[in-house]
N, C-alpha and C. Protein backbone atom coordinates (compact mmCIF):
# COMPACT_ATOMS: atom_id res chain seq x y z
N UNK A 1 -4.78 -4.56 15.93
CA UNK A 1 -4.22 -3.58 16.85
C UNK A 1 -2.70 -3.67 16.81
N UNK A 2 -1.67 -2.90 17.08
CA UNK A 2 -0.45 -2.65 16.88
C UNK A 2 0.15 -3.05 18.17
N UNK A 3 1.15 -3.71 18.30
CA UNK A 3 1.66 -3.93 19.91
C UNK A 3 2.64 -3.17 19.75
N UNK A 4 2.40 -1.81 20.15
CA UNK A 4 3.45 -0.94 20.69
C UNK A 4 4.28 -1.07 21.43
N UNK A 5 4.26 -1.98 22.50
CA UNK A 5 5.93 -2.32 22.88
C UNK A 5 6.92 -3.17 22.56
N UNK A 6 6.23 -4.03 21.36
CA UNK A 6 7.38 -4.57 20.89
C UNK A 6 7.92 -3.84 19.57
N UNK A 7 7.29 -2.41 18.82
CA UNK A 7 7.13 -1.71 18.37
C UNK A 7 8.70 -0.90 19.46
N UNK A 8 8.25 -0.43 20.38
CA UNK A 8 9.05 0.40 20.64
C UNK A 8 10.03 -0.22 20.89
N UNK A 9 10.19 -1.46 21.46
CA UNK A 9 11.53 -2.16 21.95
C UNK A 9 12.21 -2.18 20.75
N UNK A 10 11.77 -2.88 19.64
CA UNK A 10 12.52 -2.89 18.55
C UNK A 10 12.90 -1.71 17.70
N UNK A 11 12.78 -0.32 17.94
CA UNK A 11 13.20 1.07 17.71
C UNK A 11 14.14 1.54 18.40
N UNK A 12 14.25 1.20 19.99
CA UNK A 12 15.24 1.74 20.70
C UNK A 12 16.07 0.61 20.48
N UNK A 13 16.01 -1.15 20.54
CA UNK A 13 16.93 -1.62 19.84
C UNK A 13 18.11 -1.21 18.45
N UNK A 14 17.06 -0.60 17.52
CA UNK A 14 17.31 -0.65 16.16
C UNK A 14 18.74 0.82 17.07
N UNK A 15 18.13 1.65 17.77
CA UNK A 15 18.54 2.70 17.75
C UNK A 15 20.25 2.65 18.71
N UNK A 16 20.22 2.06 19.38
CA UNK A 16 21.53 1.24 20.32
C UNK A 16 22.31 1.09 19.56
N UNK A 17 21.69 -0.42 18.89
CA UNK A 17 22.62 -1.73 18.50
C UNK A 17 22.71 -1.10 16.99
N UNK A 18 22.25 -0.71 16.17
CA UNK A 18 22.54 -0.20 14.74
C UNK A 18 23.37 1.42 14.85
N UNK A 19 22.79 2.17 15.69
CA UNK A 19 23.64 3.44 14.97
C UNK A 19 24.34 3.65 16.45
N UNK A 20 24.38 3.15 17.38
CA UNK A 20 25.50 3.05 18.43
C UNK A 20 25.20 4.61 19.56
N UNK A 21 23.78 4.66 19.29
CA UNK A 21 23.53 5.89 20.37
C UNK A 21 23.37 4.96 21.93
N UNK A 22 24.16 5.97 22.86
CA UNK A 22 24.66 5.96 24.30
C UNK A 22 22.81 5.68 24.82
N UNK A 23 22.52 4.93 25.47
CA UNK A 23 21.35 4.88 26.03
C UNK A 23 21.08 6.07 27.12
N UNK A 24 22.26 6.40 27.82
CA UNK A 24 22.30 7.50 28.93
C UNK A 24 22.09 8.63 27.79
N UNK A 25 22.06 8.91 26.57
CA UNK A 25 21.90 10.70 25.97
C UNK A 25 20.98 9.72 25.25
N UNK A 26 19.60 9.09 24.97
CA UNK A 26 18.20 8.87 24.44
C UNK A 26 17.39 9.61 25.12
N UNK A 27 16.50 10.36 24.33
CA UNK A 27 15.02 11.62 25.04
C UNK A 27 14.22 10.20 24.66
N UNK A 28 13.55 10.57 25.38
CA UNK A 28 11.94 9.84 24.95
C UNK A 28 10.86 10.60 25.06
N UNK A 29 10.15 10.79 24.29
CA UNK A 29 9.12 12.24 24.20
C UNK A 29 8.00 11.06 23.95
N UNK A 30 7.20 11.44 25.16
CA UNK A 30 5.72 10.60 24.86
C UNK A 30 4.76 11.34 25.15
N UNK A 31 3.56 10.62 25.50
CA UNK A 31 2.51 11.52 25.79
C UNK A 31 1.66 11.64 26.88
N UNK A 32 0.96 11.79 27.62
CA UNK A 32 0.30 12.51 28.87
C UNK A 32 0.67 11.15 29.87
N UNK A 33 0.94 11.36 31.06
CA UNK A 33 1.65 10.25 31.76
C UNK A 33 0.30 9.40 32.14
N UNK A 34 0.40 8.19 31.85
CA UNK A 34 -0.58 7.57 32.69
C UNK A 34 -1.13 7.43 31.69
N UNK A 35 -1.26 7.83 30.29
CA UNK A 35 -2.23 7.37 29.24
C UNK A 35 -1.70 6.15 28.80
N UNK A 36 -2.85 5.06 28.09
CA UNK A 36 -2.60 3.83 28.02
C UNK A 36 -1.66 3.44 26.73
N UNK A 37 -1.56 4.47 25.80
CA UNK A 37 -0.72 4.12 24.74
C UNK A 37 0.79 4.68 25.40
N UNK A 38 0.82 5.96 26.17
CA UNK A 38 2.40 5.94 26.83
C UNK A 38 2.87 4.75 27.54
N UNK A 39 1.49 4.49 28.88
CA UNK A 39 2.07 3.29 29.20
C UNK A 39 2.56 2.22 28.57
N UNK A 40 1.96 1.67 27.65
CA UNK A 40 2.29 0.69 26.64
C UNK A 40 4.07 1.02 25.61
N UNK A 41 4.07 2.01 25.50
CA UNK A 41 5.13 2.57 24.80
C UNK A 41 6.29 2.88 25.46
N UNK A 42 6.25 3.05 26.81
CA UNK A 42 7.05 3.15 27.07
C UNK A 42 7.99 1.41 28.07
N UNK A 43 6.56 0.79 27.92
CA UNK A 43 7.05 -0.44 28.21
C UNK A 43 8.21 -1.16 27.61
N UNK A 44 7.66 -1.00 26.21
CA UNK A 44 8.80 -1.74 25.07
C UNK A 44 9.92 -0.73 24.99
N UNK A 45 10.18 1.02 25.80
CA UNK A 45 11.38 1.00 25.27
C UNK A 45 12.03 0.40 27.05
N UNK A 46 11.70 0.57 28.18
CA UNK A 46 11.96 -0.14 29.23
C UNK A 46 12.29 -1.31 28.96
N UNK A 47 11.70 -2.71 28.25
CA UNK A 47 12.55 -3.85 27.64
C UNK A 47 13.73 -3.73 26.58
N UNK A 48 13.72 -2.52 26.34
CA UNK A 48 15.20 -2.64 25.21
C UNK A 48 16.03 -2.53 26.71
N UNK A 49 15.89 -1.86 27.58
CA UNK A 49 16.93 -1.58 27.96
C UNK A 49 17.14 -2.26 28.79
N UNK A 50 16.00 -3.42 29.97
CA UNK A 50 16.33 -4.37 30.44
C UNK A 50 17.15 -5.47 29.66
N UNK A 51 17.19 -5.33 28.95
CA UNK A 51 17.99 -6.27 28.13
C UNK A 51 19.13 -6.51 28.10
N UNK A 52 19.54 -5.12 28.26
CA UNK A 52 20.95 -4.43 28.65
C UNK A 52 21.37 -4.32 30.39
N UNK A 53 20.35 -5.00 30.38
CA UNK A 53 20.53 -4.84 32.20
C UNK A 53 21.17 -2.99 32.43
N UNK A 54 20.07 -2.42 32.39
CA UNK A 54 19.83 -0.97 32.41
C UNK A 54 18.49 -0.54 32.67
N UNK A 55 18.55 0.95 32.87
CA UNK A 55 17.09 1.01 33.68
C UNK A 55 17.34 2.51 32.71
N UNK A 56 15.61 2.96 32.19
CA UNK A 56 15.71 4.17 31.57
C UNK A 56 15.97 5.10 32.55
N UNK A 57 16.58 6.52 32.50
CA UNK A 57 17.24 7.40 32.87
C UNK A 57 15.61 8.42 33.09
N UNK A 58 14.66 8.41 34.08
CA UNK A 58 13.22 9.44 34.22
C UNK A 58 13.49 10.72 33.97
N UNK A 59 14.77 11.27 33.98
CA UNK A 59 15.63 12.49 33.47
C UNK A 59 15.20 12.66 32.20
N UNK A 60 15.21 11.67 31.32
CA UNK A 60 15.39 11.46 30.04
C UNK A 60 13.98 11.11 29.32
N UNK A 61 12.94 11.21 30.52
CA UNK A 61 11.33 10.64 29.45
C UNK A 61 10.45 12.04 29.79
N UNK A 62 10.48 12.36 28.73
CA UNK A 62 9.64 13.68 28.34
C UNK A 62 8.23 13.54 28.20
N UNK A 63 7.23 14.13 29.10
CA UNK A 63 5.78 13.83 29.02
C UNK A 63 5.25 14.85 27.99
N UNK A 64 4.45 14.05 26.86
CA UNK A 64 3.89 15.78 26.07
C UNK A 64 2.40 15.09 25.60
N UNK A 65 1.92 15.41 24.62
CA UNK A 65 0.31 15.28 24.48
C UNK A 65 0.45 14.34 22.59
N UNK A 66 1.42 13.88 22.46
CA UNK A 66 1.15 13.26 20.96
C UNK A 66 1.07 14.32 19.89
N UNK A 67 1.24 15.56 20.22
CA UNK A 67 1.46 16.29 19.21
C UNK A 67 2.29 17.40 18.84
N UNK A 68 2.35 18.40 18.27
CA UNK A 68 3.72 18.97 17.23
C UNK A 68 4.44 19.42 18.35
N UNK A 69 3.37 20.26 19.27
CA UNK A 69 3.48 20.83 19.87
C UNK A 69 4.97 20.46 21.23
N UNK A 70 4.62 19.25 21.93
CA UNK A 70 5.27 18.82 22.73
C UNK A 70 6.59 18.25 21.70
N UNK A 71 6.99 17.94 20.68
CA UNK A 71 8.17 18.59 19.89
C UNK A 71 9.21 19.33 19.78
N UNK A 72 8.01 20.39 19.78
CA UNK A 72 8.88 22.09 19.37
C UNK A 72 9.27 22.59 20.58
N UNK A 73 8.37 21.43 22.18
CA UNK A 73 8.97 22.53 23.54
C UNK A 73 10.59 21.69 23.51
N UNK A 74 10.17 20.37 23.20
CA UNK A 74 11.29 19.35 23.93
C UNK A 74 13.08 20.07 23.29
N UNK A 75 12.89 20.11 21.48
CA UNK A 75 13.64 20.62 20.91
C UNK A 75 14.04 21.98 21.21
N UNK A 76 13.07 23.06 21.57
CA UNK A 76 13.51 24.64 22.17
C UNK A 76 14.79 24.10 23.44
N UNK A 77 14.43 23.44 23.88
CA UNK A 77 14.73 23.09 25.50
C UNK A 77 16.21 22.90 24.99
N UNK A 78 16.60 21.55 24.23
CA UNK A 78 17.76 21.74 23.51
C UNK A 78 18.53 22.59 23.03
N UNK A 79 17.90 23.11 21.84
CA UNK A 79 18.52 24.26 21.11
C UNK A 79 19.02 25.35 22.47
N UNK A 80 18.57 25.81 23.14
CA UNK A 80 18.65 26.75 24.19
C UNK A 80 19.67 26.19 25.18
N UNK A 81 19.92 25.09 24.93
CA UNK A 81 21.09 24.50 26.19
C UNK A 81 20.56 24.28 27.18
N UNK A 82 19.17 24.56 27.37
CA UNK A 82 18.88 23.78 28.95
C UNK A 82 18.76 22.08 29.29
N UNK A 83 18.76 21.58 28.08
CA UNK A 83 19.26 20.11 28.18
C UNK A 83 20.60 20.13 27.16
N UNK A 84 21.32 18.80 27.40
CA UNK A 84 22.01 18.91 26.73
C UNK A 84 21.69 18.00 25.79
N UNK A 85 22.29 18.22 24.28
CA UNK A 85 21.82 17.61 23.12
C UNK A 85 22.52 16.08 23.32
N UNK A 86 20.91 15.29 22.74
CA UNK A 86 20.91 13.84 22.30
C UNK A 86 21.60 13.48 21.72
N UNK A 87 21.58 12.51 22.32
CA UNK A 87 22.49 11.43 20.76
C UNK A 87 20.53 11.31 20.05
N UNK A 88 20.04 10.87 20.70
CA UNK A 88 18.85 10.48 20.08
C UNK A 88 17.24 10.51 20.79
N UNK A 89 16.30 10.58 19.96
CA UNK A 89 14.96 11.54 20.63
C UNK A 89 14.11 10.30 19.58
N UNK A 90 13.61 9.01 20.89
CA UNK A 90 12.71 8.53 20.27
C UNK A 90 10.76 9.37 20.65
N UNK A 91 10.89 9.68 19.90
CA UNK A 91 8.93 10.40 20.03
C UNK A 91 7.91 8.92 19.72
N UNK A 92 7.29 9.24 20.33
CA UNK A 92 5.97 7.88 20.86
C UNK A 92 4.77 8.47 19.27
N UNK A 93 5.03 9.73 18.64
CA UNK A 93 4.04 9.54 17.32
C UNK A 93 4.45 10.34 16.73
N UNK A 94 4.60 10.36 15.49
CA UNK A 94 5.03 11.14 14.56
C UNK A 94 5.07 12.68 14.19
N UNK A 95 3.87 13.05 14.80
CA UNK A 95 3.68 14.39 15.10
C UNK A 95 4.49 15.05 16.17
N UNK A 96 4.61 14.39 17.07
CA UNK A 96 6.09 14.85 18.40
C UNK A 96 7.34 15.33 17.06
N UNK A 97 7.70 13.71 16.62
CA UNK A 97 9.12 13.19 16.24
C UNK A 97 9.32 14.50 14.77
N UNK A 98 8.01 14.95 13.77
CA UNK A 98 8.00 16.16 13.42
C UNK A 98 8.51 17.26 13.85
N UNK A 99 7.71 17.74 15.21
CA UNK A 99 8.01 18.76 16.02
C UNK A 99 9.67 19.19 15.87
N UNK A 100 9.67 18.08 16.55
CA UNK A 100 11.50 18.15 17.14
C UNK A 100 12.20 18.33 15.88
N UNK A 101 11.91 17.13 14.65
CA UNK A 101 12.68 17.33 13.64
C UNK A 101 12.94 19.02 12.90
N UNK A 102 11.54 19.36 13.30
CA UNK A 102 11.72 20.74 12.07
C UNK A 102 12.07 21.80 13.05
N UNK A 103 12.12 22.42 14.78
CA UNK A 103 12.50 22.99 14.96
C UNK A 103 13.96 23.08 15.13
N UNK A 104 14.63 21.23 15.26
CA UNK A 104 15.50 20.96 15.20
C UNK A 104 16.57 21.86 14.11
N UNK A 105 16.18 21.11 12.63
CA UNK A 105 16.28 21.69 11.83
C UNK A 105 16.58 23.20 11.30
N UNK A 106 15.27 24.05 11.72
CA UNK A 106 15.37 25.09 11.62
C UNK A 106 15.99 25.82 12.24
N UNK A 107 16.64 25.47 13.46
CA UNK A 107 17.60 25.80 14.16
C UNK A 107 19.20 25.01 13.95
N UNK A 108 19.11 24.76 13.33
CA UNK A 108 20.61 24.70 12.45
C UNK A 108 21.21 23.30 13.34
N UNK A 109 20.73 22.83 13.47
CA UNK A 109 21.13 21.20 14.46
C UNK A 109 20.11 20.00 13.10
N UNK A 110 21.36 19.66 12.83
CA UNK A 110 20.55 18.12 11.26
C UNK A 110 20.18 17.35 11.93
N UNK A 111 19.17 16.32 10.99
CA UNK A 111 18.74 15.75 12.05
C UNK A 111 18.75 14.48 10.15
N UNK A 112 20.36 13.70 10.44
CA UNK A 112 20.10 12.54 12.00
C UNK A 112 21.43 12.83 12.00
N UNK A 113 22.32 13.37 11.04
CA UNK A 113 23.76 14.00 11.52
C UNK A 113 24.16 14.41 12.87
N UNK A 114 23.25 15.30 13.37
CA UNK A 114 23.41 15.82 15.04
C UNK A 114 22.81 15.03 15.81
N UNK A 115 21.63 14.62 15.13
CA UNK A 115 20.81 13.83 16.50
C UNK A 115 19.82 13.46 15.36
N UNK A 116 19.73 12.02 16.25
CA UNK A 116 18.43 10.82 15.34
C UNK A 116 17.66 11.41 16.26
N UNK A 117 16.11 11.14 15.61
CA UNK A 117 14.76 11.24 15.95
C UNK A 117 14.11 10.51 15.27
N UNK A 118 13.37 9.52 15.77
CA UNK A 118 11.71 8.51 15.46
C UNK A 118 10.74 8.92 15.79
N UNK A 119 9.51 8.38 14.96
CA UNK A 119 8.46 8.80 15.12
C UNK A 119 8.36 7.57 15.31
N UNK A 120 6.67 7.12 15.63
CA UNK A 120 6.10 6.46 14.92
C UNK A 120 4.28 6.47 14.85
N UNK A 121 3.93 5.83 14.33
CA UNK A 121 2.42 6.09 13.92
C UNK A 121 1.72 5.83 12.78
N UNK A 122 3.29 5.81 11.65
CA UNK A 122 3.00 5.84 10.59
C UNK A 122 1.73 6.91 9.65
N UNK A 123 2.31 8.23 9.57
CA UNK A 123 1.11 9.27 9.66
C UNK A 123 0.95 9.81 8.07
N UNK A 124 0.65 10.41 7.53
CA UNK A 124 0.64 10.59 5.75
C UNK A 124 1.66 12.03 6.44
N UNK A 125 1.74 12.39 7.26
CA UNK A 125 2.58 13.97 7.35
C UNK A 125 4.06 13.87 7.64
N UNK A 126 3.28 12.40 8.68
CA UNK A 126 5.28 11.63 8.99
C UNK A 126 5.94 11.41 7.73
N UNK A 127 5.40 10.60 6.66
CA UNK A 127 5.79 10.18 5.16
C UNK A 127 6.14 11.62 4.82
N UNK A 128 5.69 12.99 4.31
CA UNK A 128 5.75 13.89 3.79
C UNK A 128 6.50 14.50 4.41
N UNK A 129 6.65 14.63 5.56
CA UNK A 129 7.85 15.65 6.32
C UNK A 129 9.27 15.28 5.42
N UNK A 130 9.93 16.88 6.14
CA UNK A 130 11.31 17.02 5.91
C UNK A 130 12.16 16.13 6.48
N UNK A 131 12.31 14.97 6.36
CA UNK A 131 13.48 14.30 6.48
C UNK A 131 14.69 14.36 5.95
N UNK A 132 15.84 14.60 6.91
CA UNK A 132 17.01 14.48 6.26
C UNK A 132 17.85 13.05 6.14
N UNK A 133 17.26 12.03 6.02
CA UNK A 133 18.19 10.76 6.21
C UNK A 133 18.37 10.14 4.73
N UNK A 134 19.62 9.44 4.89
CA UNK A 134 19.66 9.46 2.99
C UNK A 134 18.89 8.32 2.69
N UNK A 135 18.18 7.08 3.67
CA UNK A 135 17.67 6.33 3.60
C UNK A 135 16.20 6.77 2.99
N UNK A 136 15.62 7.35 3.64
CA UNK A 136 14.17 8.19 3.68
C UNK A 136 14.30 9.15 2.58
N UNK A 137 15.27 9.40 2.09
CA UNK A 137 15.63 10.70 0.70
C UNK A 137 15.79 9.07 -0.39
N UNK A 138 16.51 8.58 -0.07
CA UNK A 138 16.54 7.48 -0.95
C UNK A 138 14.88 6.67 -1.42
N UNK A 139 13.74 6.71 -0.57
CA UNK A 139 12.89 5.74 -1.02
C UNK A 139 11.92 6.92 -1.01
N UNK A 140 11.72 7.69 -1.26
CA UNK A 140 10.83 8.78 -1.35
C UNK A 140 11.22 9.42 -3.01
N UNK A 141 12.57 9.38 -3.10
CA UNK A 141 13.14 9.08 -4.66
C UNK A 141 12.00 7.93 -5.47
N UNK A 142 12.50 6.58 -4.91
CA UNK A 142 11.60 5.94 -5.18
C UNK A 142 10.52 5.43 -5.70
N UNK A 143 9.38 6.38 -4.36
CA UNK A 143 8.61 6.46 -4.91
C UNK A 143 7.81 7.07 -5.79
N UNK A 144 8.52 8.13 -5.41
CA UNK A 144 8.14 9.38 -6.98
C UNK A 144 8.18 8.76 -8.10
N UNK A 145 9.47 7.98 -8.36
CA UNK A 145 9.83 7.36 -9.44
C UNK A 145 8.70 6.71 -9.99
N UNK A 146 8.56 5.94 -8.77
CA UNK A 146 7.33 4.41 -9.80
C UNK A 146 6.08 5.36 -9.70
N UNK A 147 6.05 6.49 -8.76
CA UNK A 147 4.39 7.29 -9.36
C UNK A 147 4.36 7.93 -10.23
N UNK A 148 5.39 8.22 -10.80
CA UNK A 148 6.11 8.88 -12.34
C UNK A 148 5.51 8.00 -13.26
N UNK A 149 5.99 6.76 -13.10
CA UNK A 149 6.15 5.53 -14.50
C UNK A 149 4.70 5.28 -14.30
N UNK A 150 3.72 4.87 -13.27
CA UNK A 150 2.27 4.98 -13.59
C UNK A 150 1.07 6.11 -14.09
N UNK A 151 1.98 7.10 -14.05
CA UNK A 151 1.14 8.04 -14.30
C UNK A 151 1.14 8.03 -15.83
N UNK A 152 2.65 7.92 -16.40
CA UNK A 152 2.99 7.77 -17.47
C UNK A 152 2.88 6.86 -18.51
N UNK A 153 2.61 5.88 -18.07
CA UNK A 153 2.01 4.53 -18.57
C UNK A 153 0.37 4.35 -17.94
N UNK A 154 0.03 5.56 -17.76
CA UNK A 154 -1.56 5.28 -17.06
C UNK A 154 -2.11 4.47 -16.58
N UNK A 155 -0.62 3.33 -15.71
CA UNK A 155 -1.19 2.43 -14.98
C UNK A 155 -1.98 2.79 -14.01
N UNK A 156 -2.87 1.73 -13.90
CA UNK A 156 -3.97 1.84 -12.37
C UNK A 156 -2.98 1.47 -11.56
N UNK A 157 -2.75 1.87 -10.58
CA UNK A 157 -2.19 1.73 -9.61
C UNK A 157 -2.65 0.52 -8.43
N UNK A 158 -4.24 1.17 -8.43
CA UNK A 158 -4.93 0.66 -7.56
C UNK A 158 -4.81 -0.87 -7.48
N UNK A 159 -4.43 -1.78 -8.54
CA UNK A 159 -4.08 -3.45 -8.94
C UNK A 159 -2.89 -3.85 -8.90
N UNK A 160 -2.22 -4.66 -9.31
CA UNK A 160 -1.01 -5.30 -9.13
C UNK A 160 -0.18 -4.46 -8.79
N UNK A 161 0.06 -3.31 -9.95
CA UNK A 161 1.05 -2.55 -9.37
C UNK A 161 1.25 -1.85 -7.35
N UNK A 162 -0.19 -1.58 -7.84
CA UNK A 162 -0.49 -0.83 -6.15
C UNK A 162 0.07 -1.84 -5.26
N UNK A 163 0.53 -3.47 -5.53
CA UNK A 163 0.96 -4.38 -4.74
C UNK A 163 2.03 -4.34 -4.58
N UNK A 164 2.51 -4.27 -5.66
CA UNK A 164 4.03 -4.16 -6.17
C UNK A 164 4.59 -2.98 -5.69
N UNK A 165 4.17 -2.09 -5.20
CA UNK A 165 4.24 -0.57 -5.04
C UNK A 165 4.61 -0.99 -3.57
N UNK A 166 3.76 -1.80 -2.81
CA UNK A 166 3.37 -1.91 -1.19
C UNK A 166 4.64 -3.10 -0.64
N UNK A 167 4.65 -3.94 -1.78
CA UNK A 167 5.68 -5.04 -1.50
C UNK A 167 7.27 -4.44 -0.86
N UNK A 168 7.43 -3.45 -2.10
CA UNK A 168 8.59 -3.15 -2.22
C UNK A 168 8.55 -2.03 -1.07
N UNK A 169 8.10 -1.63 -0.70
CA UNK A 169 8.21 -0.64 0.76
C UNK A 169 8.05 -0.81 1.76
N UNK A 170 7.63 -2.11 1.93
CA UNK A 170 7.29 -3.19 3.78
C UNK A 170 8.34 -2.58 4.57
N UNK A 171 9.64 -2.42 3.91
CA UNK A 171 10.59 -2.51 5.07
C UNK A 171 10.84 -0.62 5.75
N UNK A 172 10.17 -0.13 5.04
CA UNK A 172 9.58 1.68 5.54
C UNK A 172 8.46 1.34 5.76
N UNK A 173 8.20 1.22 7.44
CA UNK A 173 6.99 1.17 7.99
C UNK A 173 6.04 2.92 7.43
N UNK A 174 6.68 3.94 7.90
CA UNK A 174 5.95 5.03 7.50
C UNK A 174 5.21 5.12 6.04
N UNK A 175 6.14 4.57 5.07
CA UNK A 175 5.66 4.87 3.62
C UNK A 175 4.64 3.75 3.08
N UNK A 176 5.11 2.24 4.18
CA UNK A 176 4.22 1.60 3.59
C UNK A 176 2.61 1.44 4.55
N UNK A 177 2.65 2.56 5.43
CA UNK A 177 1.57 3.19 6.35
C UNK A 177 0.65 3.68 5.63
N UNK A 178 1.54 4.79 4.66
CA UNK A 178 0.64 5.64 3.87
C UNK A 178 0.45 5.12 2.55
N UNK A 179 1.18 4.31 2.37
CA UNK A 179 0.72 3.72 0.87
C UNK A 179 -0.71 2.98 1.08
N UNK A 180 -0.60 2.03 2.04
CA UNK A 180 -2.15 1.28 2.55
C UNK A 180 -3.05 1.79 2.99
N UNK A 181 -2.72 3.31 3.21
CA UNK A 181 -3.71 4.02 3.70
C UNK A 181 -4.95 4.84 2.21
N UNK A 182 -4.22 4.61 1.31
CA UNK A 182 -4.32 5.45 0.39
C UNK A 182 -5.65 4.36 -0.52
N UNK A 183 -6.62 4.94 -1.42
CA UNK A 183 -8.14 4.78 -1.92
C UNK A 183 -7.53 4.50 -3.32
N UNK A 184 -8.29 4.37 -4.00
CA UNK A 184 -8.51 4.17 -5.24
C UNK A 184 -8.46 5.39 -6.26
N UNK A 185 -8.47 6.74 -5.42
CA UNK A 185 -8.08 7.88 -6.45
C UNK A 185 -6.90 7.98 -6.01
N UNK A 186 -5.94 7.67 -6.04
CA UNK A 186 -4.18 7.77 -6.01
C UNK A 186 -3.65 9.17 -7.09
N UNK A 187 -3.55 9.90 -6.55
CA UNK A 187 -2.69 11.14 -7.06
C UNK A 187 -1.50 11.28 -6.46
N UNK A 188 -0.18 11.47 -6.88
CA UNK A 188 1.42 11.63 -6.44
C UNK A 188 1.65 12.92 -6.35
N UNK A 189 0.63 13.45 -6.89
CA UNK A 189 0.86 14.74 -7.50
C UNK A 189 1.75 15.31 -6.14
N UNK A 190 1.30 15.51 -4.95
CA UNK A 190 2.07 16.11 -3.62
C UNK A 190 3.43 15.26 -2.96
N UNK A 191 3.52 14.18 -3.71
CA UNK A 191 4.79 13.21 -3.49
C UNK A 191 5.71 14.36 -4.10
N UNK A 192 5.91 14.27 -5.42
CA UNK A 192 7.13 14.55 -6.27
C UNK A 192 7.39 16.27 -6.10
């Protein structure tokens, strides 16, 4: 089982202390209040910020249902100026942190230039979405690459390499989500 709040603590950490977003402009987009994975999720981002001897901003925690949907309202809400734009929008599952990203997006606000957004869940759609971060453009390069060189060398994937494949991506929880998620018929074909 996944301990989602030390999961989330260490995201809104990562998200503070690494890219220097204001804790007072963080959304938190979760899901139906009172459900046991919000509760849990929103525990660990409540310890990032006790940490800081700070208290989350209830202004700032967005209730939605875990999917695209509660996204595309949180991001309209933005785009439209009735909130004012984030420094940063952690989403409790990937399908939210989607949402936001692509209406974000499509509404002419980059995303992580204008505003960071997380998922997490680790989802095969989270991996495949439009990400704009050069990190996530960088290992999605990557992996095309080495699904290039096995296809091409008709390595099985499924054996050492498939290890070697998984080793080298530990540190992208999303990619190495969907890499372990993935069977013994391995096609890239929708990667590249």
């Amino acid at each position: 089982e996944t301990d989602d709040p030390t999961a989330m603590e260490e995201i809104t950490d990562h998200i503070i202390d690494v890219h220097g977003c204001d804790p007072e402009k963080i959304y938190i987009l979760t899901g139906p209040e009172g459900n046991p994975s919000t509760v849990k999720r929103i525990a660990g981002n409540e310890r990032a910020y006790a940490k800081r001897g700070l208290k989350i901003n209830q202004d700032n925690v967005f209730y939605g249902n875990f999917w695209y949907t509660s996204g595309y309202d949180l991001a309209d809400r933005i785009i439209s100026g009735e909130l004012p734009k984030p420094d940063a929008v952690i989403a409790h599952s990937d399908h939210m942190a989607m949402g936001v990203i692509n209406r974000l997006s499509d509404n002419g606000i980059r995303v992580p230039e204008d505003v960071i957004v997380t998922g997490y869940d680790s989802t095969e759609e989270g991996m495949m979405n439009k990400i704009s971060t050069p990190m996530a453009k960088g290992h999605t390069i990557m992996f095309t690459v080495v699904a290039l060189v096995c296809i091409w060398l008709n390595i099985d994937v499924y054996g050492a390499v498939r290890m070697a494949v998984m080793n080298m991506f530990k540190a992208v929880p999303s990619v190495y989500g969907f890499i372990n998620a993935l069977n013994t018929n391995w096609r890239f074909d929708f990667v590249i």
